[in-house]
Protein backbone atom coordinates (compact mmCIF):
# COMPACT_ATOMS: atom_id res chain seq x y z
CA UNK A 1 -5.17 -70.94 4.37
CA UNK A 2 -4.81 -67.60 3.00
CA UNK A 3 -7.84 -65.62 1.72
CA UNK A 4 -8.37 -64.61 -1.55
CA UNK A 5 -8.48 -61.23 -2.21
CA UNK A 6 -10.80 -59.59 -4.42
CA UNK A 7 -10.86 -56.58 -6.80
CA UNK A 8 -13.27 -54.08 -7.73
CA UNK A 9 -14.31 -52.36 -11.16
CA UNK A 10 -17.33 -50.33 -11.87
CA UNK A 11 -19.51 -51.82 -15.14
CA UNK A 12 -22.32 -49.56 -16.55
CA UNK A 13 -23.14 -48.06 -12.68
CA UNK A 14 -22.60 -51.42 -11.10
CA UNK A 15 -20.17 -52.48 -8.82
CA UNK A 16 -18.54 -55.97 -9.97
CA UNK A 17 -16.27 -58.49 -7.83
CA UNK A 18 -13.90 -60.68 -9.10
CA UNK A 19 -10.29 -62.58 -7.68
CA UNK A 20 -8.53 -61.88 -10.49
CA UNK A 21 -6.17 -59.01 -10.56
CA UNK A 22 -5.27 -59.37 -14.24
CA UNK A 23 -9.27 -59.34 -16.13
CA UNK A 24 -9.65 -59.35 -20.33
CA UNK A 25 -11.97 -57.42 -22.21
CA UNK A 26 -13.45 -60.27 -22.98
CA UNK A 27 -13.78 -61.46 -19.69
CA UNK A 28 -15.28 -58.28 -18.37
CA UNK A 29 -18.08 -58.43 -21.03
CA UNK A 30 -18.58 -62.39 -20.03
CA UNK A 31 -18.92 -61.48 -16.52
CA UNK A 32 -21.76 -58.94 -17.29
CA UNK A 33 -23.48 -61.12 -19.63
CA UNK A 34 -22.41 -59.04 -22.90
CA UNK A 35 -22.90 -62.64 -25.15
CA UNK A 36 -21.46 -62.71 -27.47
CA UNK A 37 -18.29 -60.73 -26.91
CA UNK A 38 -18.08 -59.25 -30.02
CA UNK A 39 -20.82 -57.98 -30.13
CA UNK A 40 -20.21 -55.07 -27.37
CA UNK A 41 -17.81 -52.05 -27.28
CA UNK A 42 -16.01 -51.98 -24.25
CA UNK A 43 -14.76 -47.97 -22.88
CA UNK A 44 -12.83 -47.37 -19.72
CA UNK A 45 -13.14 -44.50 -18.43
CA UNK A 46 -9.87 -42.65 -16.38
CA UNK A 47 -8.72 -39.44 -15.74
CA UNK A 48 -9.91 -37.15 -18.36
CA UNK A 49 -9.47 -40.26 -20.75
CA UNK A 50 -11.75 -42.35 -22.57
CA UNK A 51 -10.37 -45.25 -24.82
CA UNK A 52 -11.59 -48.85 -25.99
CA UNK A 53 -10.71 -52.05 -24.52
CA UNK A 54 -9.88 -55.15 -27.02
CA UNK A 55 -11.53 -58.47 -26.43
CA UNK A 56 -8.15 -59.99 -25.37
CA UNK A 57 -6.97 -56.45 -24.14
CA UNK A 58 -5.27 -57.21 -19.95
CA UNK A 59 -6.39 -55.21 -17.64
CA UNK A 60 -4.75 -54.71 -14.54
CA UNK A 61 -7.22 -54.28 -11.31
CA UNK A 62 -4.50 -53.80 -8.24
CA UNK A 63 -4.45 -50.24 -7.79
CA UNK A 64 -5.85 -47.85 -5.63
CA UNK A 65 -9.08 -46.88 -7.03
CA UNK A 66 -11.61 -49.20 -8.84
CA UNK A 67 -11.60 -48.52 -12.64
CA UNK A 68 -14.63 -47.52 -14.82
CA UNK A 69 -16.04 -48.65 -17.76
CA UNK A 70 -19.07 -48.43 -20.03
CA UNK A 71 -20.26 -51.03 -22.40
CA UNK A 72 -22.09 -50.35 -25.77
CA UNK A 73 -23.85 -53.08 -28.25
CA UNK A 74 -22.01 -51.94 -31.20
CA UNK A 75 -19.77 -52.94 -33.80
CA UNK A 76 -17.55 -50.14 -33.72
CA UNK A 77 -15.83 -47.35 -31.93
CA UNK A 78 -16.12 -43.67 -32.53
CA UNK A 79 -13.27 -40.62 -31.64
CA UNK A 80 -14.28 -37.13 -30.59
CA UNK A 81 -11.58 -34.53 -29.12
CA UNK A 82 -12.56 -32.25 -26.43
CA UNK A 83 -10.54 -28.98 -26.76
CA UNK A 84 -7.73 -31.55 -28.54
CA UNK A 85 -7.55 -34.48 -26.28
CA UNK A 86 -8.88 -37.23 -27.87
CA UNK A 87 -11.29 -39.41 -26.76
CA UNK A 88 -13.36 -43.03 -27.68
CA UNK A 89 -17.16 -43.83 -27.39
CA UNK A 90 -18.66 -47.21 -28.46
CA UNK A 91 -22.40 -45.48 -29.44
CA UNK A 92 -22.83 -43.32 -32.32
CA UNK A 93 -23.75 -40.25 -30.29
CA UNK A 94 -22.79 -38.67 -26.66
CA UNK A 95 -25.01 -36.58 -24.08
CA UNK A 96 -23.51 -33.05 -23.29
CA UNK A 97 -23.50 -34.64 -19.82
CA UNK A 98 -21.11 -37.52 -20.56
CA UNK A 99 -19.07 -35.01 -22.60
CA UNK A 100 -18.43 -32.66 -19.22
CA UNK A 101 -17.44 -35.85 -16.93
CA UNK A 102 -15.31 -37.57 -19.17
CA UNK A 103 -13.03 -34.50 -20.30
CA UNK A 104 -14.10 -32.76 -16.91
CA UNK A 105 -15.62 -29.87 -17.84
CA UNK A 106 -16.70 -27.12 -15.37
CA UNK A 107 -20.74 -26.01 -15.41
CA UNK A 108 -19.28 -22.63 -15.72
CA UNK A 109 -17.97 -22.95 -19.35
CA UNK A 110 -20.03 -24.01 -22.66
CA UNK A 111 -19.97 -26.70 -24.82
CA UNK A 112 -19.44 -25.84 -28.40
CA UNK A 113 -19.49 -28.22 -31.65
CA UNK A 114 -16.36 -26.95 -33.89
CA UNK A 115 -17.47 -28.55 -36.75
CA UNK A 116 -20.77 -26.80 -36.91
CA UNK A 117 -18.94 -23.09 -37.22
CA UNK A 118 -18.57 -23.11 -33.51
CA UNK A 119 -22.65 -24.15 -32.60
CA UNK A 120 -22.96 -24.22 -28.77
CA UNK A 121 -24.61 -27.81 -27.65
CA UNK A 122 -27.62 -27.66 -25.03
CA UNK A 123 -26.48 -28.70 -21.91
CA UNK A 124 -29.25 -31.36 -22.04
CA UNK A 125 -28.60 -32.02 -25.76
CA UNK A 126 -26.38 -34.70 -28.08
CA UNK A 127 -23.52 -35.07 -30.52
CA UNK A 128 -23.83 -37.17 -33.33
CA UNK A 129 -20.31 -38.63 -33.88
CA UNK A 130 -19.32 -39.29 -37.52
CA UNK A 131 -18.26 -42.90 -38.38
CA UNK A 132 -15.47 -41.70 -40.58
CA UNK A 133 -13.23 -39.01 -39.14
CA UNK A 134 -13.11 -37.07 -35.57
CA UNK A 135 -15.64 -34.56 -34.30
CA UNK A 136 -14.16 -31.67 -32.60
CA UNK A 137 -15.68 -30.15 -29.54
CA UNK A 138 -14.36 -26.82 -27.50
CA UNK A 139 -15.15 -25.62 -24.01
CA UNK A 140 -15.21 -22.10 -23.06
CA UNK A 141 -16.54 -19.95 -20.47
CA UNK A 142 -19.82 -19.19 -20.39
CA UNK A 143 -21.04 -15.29 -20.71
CA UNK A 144 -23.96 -13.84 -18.44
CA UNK A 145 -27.49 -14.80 -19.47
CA UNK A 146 -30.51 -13.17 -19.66
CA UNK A 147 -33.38 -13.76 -17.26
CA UNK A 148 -36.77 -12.21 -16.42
CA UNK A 149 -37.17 -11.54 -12.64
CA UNK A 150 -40.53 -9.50 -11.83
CA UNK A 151 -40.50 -8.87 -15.13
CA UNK A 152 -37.52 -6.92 -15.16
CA UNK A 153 -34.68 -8.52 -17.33
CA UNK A 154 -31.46 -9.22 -15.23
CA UNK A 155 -27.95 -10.64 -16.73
CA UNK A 156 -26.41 -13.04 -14.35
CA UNK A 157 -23.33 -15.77 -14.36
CA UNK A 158 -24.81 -19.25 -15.63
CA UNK A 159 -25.34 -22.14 -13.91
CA UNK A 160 -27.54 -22.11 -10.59
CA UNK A 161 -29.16 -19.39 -8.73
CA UNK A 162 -30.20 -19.49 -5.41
CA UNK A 163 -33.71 -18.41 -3.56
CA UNK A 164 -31.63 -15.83 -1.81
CA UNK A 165 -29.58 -14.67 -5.08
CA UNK A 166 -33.47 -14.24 -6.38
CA UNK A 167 -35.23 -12.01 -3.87
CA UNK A 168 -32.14 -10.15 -3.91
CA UNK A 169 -32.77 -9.20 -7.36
CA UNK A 170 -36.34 -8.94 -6.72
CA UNK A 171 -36.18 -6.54 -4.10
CA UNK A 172 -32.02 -4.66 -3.93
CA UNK A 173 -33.09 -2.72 -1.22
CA UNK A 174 -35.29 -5.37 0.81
CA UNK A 175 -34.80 -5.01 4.91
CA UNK A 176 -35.59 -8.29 6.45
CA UNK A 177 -37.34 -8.51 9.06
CA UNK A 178 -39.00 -11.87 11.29
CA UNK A 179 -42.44 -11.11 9.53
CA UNK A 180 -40.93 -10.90 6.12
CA UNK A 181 -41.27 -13.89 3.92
CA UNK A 182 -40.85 -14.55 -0.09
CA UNK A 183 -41.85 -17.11 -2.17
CA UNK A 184 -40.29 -17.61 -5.69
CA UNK A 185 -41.83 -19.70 -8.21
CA UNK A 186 -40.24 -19.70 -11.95
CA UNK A 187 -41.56 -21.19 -15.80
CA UNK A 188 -39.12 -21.71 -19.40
CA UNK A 189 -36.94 -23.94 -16.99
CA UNK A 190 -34.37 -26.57 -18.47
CA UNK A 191 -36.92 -29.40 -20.47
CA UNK A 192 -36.29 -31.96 -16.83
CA UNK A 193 -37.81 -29.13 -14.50
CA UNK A 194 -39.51 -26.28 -16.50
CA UNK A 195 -41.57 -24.91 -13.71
CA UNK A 196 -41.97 -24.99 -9.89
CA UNK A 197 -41.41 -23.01 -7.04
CA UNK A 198 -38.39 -22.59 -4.35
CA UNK A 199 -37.92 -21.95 -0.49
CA UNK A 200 -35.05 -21.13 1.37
CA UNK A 201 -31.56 -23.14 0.87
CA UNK A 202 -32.92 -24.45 -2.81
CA UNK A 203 -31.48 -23.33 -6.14
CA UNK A 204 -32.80 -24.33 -9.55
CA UNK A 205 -30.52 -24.34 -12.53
CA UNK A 206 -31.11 -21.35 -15.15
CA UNK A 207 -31.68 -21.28 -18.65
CA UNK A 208 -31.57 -18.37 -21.20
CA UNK A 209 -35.31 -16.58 -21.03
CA UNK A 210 -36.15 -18.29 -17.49
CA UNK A 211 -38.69 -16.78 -15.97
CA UNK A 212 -38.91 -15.73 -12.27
CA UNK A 213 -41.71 -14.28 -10.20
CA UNK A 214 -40.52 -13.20 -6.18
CA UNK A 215 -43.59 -11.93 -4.21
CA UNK A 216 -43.11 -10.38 -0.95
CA UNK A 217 -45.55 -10.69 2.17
CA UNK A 218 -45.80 -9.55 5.19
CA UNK A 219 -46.73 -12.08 7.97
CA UNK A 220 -47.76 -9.20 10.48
């Protein structure tokens, strides 16, 4: 008797299992309970592609990697482009943070709403997508930011900066020695970790205005 084999497909963060190789839209939304049908959006997600998947739409599990896909109660789809690839979404707004992993975007570079004379969008903020028409987003790298270290402002590269990057700011000329030790606390963080402190080998990610204070001590 020969085995069935199964195939794989990633729903919403969940791993489902099925023996078909050939699955419907519909039957992917029956599988995860999304009764009745019509009532949910269906998006796959590929590579740097986002587009909607029909009730009766086939889709074809066999290859290498498992496919993903997000489901939305909605009635309807919505288009955005992202630096003029277009993309679908089944809700009637996106987190920054879907927008960089769907159309791959590096931390590096900014997010920045065209329609609103070129407004940049907080990494932890949303787009409201129109249900008439496209909304056009643009990614471009990101210039130096301003932050407060000891009181002293410094302009370094967004994104993350480490302990050491820190009490190398805080003290340029600093000669380490075994009974040298820092600790770095910091305030005005991003709105999911505003304050707290650091040790060795940790980085916290920076936002405009952050706030850093590096004290030095001497264990001897």
């Amino acid at each position: 008797m020969v085995a069935e084999e199964n195939y794989h497909y990633e729903l919403d963060g969940q791993s489902v299992t099925t023996n078909d190789a050939l699955v419907s839209g519909r039957a992917i939304r029956a599988l995860a309970n999304l009764n009745p049908a019509s009532d949910y959006q269906l998006i796959q997600l590929g590579n740097v592609t986002s587009q909607s998947i029909g009730l009766e739409e086939e889709i074809d599990l066999a290859g290498d990697a498992p496919l993903i896909f997000r489901s939305f109660k909605s009635d309807r789809n919505f288009s955005f482009t992202v630096n003029e690839r277009g993309f679908e979404w089944g809700a009637d707004e996106i987190s920054a943070a879907d927008i960089r992993q769907i159309a791959s975007i590096p931390e590096d570079h900014e997010l920045i709403l065209d329609s609103k004379r070129d407004r940049p969008i907080d990494d932890d903020g949303v787009v409201r997508l129109k249900s008439k028409g496209v909304e056009r987003i643009l990614s471009q790298p990101r210039e130096q930011i301003c932050i407060i270290v000891n009181t002293i402002e410094e302009y370094v590269d967004p994104g993350r900066i480490t302990f050491a990057e820190l009490t190398k700011l805080a003290f340029p000329d600093m000669q380490i020695t075994e009974n040298t030790e820092y600790t770095v606390s910091y305030r005005k963080g991003h709105d999911e970790d505003p304050e707290g402190s650091l040790i060795a080998g940790e980085s916290v990610k920076l936002k405009k205005g952050m706030i850093f204070d590096v004290t030095e001590t001497d264990k001897s």
